[in-house]
Protein backbone atom coordinates (compact mmCIF):
# COMPACT_ATOMS: atom_id res chain seq x y z
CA UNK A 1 188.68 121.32 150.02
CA UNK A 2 191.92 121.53 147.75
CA UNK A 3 190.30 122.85 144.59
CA UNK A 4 192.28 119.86 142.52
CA UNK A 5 190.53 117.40 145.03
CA UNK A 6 186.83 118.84 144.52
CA UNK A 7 187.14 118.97 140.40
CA UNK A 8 188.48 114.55 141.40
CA UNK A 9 185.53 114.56 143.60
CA UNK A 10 182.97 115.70 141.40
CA UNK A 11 184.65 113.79 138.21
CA UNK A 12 184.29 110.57 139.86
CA UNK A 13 180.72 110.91 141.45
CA UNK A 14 178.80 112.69 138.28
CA UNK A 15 180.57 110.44 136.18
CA UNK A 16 177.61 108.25 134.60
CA UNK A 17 179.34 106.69 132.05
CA UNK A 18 182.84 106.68 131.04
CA UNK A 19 183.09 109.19 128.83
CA UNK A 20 181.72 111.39 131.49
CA UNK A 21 183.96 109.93 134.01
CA UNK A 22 187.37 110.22 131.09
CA UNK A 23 186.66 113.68 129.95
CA UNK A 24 187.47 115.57 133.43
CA UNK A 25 189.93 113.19 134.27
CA UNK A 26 191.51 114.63 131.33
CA UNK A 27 191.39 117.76 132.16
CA UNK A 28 192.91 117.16 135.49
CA UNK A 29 195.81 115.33 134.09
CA UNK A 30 196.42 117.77 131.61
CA UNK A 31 196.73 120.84 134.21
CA UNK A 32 199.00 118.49 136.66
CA UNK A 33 201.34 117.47 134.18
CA UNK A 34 201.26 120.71 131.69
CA UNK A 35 201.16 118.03 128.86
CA UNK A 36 199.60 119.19 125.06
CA UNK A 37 197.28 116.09 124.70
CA UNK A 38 196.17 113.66 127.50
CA UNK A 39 194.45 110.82 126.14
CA UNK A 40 192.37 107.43 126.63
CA UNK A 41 193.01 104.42 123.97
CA UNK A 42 191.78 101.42 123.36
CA UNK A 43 193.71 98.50 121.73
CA UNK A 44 192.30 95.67 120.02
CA UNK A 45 194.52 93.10 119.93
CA UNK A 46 192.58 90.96 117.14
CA UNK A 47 192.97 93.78 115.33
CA UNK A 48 196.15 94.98 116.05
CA UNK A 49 195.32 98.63 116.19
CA UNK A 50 195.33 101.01 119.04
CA UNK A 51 192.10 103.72 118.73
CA UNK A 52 191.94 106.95 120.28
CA UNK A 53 188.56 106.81 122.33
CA UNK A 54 188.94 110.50 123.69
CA UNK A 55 191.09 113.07 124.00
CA UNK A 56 192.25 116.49 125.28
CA UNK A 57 194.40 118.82 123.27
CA UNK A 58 195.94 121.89 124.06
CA UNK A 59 198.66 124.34 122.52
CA UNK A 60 200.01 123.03 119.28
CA UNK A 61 199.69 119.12 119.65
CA UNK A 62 196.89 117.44 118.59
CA UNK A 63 196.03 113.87 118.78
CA UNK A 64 192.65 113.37 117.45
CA UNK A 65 189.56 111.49 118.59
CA UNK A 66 188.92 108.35 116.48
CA UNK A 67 192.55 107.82 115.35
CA UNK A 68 193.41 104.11 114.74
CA UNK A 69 197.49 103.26 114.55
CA UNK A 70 199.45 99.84 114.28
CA UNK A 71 199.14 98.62 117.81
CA UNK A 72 203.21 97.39 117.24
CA UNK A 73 204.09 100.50 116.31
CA UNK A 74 202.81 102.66 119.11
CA UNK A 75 204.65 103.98 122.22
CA UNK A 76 201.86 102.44 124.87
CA UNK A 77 203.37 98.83 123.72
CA UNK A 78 206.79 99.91 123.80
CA UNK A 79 206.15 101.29 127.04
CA UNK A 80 204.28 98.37 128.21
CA UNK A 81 207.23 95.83 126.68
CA UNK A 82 209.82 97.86 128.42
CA UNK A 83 208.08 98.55 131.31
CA UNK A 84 208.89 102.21 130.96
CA UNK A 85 205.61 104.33 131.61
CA UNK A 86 207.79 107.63 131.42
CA UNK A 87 210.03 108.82 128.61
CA UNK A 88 211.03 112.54 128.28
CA UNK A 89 213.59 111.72 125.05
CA UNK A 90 211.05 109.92 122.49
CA UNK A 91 213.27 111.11 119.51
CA UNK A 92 216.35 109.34 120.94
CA UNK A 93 214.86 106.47 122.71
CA UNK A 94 211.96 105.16 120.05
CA UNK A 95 212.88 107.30 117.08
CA UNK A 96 212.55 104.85 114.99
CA UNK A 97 208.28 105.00 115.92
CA UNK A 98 206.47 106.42 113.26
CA UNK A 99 203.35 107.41 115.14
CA UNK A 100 206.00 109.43 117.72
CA UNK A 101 207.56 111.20 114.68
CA UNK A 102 204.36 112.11 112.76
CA UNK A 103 202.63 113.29 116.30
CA UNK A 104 205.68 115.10 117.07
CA UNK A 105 206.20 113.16 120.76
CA UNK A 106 208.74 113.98 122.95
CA UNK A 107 207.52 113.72 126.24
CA UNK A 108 205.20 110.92 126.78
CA UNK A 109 203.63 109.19 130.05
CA UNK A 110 201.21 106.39 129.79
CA UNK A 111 199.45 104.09 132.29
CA UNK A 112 197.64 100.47 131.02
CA UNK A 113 194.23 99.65 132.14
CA UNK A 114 193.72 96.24 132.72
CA UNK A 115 189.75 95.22 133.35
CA UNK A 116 188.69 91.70 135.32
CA UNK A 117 190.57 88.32 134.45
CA UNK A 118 193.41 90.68 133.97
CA UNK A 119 192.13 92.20 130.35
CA UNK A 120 194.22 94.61 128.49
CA UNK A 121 191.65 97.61 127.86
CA UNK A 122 193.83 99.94 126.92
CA UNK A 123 195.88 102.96 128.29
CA UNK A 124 195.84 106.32 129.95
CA UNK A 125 198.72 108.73 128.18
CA UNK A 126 199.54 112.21 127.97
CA UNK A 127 202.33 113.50 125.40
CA UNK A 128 203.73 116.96 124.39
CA UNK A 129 206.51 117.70 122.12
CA UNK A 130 208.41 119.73 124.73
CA UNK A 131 210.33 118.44 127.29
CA UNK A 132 208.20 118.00 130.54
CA UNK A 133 209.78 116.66 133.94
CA UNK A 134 207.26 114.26 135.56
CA UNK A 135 207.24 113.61 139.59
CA UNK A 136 206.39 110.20 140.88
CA UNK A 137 203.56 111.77 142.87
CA UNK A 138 202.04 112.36 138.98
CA UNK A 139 202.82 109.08 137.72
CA UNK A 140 201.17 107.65 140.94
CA UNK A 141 197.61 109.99 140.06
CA UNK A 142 198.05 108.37 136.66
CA UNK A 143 197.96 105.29 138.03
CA UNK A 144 194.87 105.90 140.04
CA UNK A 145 193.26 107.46 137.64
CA UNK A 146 193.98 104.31 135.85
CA UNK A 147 192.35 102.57 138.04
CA UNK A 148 189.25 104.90 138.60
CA UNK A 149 188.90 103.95 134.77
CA UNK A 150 189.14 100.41 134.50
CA UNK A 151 186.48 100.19 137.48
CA UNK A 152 183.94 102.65 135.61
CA UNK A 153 184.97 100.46 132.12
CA UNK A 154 183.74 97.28 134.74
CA UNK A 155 180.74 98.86 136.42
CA UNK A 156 179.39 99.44 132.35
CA UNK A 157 180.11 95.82 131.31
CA UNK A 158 178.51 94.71 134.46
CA UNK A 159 175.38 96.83 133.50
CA UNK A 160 175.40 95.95 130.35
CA UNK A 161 175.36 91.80 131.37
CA UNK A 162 172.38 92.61 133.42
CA UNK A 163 170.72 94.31 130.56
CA UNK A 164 171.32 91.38 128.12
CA UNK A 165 170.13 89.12 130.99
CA UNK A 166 167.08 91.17 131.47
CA UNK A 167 166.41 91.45 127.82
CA UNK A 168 166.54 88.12 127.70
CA UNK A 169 164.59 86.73 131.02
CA UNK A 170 162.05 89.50 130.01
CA UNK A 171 161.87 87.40 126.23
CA UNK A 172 161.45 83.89 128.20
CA UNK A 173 158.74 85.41 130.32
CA UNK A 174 156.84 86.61 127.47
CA UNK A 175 157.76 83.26 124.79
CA UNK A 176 156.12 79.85 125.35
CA UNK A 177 158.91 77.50 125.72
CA UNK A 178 157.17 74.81 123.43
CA UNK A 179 156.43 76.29 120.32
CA UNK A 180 158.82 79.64 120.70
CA UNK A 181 155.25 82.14 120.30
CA UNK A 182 154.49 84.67 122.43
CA UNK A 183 152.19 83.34 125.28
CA UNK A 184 149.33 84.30 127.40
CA UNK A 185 151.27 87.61 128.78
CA UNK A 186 152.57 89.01 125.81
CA UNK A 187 149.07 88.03 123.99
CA UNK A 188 147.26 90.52 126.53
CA UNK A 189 149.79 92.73 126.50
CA UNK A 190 150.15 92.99 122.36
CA UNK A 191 146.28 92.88 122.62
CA UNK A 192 145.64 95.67 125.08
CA UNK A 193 147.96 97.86 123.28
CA UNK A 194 145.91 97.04 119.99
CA UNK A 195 142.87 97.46 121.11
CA UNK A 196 144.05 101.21 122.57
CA UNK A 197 146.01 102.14 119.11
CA UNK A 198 142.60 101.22 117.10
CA UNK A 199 140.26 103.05 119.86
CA UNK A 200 141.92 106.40 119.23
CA UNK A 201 141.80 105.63 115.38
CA UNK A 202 138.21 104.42 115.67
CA UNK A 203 138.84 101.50 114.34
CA UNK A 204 138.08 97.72 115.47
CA UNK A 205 140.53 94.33 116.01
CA UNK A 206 139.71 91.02 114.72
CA UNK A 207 140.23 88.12 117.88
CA UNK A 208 140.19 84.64 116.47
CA UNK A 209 140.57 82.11 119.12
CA UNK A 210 141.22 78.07 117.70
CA UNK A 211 141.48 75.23 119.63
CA UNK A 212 142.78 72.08 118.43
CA UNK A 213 140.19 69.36 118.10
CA UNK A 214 141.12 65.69 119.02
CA UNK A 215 144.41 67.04 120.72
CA UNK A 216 143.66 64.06 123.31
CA UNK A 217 143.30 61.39 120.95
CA UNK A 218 146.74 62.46 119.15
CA UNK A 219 148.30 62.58 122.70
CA UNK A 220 146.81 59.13 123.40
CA UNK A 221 147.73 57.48 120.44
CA UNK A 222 150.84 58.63 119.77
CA UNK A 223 152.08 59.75 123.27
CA UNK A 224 152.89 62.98 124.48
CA UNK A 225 155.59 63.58 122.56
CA UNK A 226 154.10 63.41 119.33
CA UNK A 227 151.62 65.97 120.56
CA UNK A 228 154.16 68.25 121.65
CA UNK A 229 155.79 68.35 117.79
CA UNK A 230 152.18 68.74 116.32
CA UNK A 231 152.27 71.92 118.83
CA UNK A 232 155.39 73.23 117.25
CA UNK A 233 153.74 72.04 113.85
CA UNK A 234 150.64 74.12 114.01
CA UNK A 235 152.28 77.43 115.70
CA UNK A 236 154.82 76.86 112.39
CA UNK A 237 152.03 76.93 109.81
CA UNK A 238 150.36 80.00 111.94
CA UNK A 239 153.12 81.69 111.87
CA UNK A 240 154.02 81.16 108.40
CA UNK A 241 150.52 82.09 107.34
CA UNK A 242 150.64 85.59 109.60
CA UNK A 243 150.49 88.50 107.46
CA UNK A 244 151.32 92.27 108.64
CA UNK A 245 150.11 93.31 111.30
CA UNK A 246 148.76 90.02 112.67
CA UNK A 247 149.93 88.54 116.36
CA UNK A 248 150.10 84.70 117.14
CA UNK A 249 150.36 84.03 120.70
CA UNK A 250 149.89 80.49 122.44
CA UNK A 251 146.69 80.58 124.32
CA UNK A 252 146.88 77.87 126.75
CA UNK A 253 147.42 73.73 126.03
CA UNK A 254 145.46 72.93 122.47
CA UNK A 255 144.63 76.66 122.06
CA UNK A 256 146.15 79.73 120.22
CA UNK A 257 144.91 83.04 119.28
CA UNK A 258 145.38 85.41 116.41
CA UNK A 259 144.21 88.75 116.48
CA UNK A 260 144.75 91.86 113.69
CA UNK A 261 143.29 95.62 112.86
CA UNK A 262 140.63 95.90 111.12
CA UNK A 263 141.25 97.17 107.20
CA UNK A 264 137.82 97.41 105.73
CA UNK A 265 134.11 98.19 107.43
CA UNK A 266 133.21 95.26 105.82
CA UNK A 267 133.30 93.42 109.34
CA UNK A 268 131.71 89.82 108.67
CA UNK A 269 133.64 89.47 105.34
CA UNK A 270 136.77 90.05 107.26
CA UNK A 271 135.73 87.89 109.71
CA UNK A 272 134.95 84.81 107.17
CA UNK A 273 138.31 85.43 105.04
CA UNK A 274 140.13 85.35 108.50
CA UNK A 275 138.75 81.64 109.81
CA UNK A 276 138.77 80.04 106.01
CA UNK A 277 142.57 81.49 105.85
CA UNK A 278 143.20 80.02 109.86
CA UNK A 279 141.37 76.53 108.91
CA UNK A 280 143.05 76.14 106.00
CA UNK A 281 146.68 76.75 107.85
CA UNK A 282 145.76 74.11 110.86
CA UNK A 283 144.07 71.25 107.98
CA UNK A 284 146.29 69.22 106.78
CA UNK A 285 149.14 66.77 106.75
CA UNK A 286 151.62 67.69 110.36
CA UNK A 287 154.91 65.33 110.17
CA UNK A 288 155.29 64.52 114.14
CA UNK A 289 158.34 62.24 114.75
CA UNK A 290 158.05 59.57 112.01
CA UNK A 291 154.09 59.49 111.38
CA UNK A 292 152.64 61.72 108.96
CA UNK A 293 149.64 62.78 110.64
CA UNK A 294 146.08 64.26 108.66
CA UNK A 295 144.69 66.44 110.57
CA UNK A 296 140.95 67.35 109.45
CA UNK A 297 141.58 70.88 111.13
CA UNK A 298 140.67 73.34 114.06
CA UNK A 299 137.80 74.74 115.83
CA UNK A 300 138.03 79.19 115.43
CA UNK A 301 135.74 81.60 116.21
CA UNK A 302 136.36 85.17 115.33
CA UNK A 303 134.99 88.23 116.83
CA UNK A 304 135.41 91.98 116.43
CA UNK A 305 136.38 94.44 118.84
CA UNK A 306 133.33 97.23 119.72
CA UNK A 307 134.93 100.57 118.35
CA UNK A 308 136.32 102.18 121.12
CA UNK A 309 136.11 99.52 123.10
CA UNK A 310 139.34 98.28 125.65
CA UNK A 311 138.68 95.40 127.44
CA UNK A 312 140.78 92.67 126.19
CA UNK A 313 139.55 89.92 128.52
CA UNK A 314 135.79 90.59 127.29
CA UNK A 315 136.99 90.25 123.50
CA UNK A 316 138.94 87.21 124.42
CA UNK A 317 135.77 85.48 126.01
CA UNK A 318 133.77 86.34 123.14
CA UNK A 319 136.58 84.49 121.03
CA UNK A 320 136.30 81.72 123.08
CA UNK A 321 132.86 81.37 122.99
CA UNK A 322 132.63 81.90 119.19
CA UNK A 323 134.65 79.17 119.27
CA UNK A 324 133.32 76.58 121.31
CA UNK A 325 129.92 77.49 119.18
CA UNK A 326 131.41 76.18 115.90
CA UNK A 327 132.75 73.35 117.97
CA UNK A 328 129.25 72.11 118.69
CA UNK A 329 128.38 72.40 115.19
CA UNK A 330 131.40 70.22 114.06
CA UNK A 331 130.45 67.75 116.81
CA UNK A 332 127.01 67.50 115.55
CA UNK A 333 127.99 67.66 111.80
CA UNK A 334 127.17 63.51 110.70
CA UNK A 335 131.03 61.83 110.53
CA UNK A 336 130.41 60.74 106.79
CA UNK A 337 129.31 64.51 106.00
């Protein structure tokens, strides 16, 4: 293979990115053309500058990476407005530039990359301060490699769309659409990782699991949607009420759970300061639609983690049924108590 051709080859099939995609195509334009500096820009138009993304400079010219200039002063938009891609004479036919006179331009060949819809990008230029004849077979490579360009600058927005969009379905898969917490998933997942961060520290996690007494009734009397926005109530006073290191997820229906690393030995204290401080955030007055609503508070059991110990589903249970054990004693308690 033409060694020109296998350097083109290789540029365009290592190229992960664009700048490792640019770079050799730089180098190859340079040692076609025999121009000092070969260049990509980018312009932003809302802006008006033109930026100097990455460049190439050999001999005495040297047009630096990083270097912003008045996008109406620069030769790419005279060359673009005059549809003239090629200029040997810069001093005589744009003298009046000041970017050509302080870079000392005389020869100058650029190319504009357009993206999708059309999208200015930017352009592909080499310059040199001598005189340089240019062959349309050159101008033609500039144009491809133009092109090469603009489909590696598309390939990267397209990635990064699918990134966002991943980010994003990956947030929705993890978030309960009522109340915006984390849900089941990312509550086993937070938990697991807990539980294995305070295992190798030989240390414990506190699980409180609360479910919402008389859920039903509220539901029944004021409808459904009034027990939707005392949902979105109570996660708001959880989560307002979460100090560091705590995790709110929604459980399931009428039930969330709370869990946090232990800070002190002193298990059963911990234990009793985190259900008074979870009562006290789910008691209360709850504003759902137009009826202020008094809520005489939750059912939560609280549990502790074994040291060492990893099973999240077996904590969970214990949660649940720490719970449903002060439910019977609020059931029992007399209703004038």
């Amino acid at each position: 293979m033409d060694p020109f051709l296998d350097k083109l080859v290789a540029a365009v099939s290592d190229s992960a990115d664009l700048e490792s995609l640019v770079r050799p195509l730089l180098g190859l334009l340079e040692s076609v053309t025999g121009m000092e500096s070969t260049y990509l820009t980018r312009i932003d138009l809302q802006r008006n500058v033109q930026h100097i993304v990455f460049a190439r400079n050999v001999k005495t010219m040297n047009i630096p990476e990083g270097l912003e200039v008045p996008w109406g002063d620069t030769l790419c938009k005279r060359a673009i407005d005059e549809n003239r891609p090629y200029v040997d004479d810069v001093v005589n036919c744009w003298g009046d530039s000041e970017a050509g006179r302080a870079l000392g331009i005389n020869t100058y060949l650029s190319e504009p990359i357009y993206v999708e819809a059309g999208e200015l990008y930017g352009t592909l230029c080499a310059a040199s301060g001598m005189r340089i004849d240019i062959t349309n077979d050159t101008r033609r490579l500039l144009k491809m490699f133009s092109q090469l360009i603009a489909r590696q600058l598309e390939r990267d927005q397209l990635l990064a769309r699918l990134h966002k969009e991943n980010r994003r379905i990956s947030r929705y898969a993890l978030t309960d659409p009522l109340t915006g917490c984390p849900n089941r998933r990312a509550l086993i997942n937070e938990l697991t990782r807990a539980m294995a961060n305070a295992a190798r520290a030989g240390m414990a996690v506190h699980v409180a699991f609360i479910d919402l007494d008389g859920f039903k009734l509220i539901n029944d009397k004021y409808g459904h949607n009034a027990g939707d926005r005392f949902l979105v109530e109570i996660a708001k006073a959880l989560g307002r009420g979460m100090r560091d290191g705590d995790f709110v997820a929604r459980y399931g229906g009428d039930e969330f759970v709370v869990f946090c690393p232990s800070t002190s030995a002193a298990f059963d204290a911990s234990r009793a300061a985190i259900r008074e401080r979870l009562i006290r955030l789910t008691t209360g007055q709850f504003l759902i639609g137009r009826t202020l609503l008094d809520y005489t508070g939750a059912s939560v059991g609280v549990v502790t983690s074994c040291i060492g110990e990893l099973d999240c589903d077996a904590v969970l249970a214990r949660a649940d049924a720490a719970m449903y054990e002060i439910k019977k004693i609020r059931r029992a308690k007399p209703k004038d108590d």
